[in-house]
N, C-alpha and C. Protein backbone atom coordinates (compact mmCIF):
# COMPACT_ATOMS: atom_id res chain seq x y z
N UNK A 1 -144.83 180.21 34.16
CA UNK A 1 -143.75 181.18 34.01
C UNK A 1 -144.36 182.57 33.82
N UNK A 2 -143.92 183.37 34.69
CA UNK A 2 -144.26 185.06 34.43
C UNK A 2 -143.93 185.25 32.92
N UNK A 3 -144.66 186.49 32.66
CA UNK A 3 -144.25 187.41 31.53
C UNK A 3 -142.44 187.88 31.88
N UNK A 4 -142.43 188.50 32.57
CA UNK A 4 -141.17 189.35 32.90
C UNK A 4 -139.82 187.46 33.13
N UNK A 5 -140.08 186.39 33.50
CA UNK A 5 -139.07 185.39 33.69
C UNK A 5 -139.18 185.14 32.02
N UNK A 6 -140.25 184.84 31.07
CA UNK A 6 -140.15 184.56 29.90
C UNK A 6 -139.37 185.33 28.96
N UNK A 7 -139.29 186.93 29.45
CA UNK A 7 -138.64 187.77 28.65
C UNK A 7 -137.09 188.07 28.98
N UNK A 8 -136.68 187.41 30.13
CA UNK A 8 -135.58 187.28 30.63
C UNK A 8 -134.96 185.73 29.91
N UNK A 9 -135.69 184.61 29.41
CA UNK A 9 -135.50 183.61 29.13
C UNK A 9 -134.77 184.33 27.79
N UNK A 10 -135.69 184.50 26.98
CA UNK A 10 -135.56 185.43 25.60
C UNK A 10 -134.22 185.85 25.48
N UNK A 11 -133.97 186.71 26.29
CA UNK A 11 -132.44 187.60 25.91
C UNK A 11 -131.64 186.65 26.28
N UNK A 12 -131.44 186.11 27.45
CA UNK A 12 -131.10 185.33 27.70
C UNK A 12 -130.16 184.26 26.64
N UNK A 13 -130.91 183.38 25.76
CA UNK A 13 -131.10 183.02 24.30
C UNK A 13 -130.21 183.46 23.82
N UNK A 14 -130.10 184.88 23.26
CA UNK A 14 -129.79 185.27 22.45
C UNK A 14 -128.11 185.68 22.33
N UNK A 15 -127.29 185.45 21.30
CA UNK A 15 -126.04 185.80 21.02
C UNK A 15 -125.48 186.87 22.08
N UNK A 16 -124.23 187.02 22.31
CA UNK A 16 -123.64 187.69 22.94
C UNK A 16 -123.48 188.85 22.28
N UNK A 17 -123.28 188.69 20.91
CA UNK A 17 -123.20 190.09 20.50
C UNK A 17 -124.42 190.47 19.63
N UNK A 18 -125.62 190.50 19.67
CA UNK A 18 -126.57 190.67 19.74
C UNK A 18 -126.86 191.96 20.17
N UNK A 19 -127.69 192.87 18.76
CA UNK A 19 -127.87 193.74 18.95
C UNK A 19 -128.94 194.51 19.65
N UNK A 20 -129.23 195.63 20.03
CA UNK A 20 -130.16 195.93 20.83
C UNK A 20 -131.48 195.65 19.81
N UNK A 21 -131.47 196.02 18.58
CA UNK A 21 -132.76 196.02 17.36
C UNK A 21 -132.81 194.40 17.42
N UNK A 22 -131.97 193.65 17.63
CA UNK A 22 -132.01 192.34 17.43
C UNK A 22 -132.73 191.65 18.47
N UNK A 23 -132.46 191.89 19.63
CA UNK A 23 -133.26 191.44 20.93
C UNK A 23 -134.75 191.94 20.84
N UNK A 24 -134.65 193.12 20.78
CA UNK A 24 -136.35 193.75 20.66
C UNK A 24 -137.19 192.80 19.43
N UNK A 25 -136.47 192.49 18.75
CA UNK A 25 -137.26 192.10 17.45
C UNK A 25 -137.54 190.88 17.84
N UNK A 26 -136.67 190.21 18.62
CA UNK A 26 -137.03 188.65 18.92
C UNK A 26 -137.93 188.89 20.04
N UNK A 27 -137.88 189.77 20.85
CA UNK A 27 -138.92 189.84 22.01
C UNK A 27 -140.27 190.23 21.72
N UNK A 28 -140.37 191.19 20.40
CA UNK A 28 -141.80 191.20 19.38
C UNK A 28 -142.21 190.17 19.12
N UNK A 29 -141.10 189.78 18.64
CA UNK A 29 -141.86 188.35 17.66
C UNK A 29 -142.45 186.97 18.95
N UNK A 30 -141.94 187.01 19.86
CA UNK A 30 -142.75 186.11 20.98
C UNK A 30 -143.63 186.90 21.43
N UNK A 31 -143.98 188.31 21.30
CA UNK A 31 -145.01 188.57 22.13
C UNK A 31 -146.25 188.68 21.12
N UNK A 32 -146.01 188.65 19.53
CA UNK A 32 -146.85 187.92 19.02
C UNK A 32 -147.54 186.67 18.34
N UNK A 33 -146.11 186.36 18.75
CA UNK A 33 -146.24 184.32 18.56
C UNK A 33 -147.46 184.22 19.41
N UNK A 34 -147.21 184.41 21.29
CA UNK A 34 -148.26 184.45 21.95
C UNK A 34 -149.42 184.92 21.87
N UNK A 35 -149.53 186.20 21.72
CA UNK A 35 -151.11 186.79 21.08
C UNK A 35 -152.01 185.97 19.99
N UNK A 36 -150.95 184.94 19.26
CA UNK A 36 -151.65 184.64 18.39
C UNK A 36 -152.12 183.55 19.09
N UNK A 37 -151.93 182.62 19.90
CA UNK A 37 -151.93 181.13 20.41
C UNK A 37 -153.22 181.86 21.21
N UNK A 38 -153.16 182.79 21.85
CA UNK A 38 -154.03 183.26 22.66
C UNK A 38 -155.31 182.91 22.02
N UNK A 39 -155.44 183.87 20.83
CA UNK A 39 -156.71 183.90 19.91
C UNK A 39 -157.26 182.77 19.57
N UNK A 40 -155.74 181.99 18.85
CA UNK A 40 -156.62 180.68 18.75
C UNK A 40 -157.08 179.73 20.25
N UNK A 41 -156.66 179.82 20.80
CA UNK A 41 -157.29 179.57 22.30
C UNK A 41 -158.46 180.03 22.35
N UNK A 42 -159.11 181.37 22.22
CA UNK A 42 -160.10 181.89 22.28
C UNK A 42 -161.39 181.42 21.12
N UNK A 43 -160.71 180.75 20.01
CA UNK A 43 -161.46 180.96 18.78
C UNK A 43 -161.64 181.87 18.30
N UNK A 44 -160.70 183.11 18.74
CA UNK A 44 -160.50 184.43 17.49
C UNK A 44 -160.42 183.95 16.28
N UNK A 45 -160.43 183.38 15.36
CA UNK A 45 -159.87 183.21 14.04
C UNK A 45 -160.31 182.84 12.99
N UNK A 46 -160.07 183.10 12.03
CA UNK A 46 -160.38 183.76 10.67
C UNK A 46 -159.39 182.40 9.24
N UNK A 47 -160.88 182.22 8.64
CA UNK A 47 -160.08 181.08 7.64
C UNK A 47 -158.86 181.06 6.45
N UNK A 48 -158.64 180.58 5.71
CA UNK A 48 -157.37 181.13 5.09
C UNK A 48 -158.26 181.46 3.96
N UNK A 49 -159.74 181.26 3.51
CA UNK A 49 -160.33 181.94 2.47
C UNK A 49 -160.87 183.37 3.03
N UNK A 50 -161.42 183.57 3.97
CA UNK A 50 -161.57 185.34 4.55
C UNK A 50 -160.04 185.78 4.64
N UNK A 51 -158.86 185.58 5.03
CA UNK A 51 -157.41 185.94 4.85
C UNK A 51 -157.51 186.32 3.34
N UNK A 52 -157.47 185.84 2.24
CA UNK A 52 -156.60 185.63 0.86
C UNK A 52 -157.56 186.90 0.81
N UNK A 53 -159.17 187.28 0.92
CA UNK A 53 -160.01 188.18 0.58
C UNK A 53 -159.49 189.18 1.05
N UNK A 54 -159.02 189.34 2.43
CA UNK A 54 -158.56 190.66 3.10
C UNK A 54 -156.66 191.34 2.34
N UNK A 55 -156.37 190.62 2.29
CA UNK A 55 -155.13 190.54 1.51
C UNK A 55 -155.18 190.95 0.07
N UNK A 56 -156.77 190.37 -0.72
CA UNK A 56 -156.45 191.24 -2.09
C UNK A 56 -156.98 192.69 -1.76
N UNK A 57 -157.83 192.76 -0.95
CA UNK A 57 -158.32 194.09 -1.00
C UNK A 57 -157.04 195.29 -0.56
N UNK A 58 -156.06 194.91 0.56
CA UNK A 58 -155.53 195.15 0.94
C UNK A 58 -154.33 196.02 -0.17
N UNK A 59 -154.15 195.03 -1.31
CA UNK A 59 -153.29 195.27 -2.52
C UNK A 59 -154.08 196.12 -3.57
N UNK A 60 -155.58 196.62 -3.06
CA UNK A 60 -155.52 197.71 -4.32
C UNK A 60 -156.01 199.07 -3.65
């Protein structure tokens, strides 16, 4: 499936009265659902003990 048929699937989906912020947000959120599957595909990724580290630092 193309990018452009997947993002047509998407709205598609979505409520009739469905707002424009509402569609975009669901069309974000799959285009980083995917980015992420990507990475882990790639072996981009990072354990949930380097996460919790980046996250406290993050909070001060």
């Amino acid at each position: 499936m193309t990018t452009k048929e997947r993002l047509k699937e998407i709205i598609e989906e979505q409520p009739e009265d469905s707002t424009h912020e509402e569609i975009v947000r669901e069309l974000a959120f799959a285009g980083m659902v995917e980015r992420g599957l990507k990475d882990s595909r790639h072996g981009r990724l990072i354990s949930n003990e380097e996460m919790g580290k980046r996250i406290r630092l993050w909070q001060k």
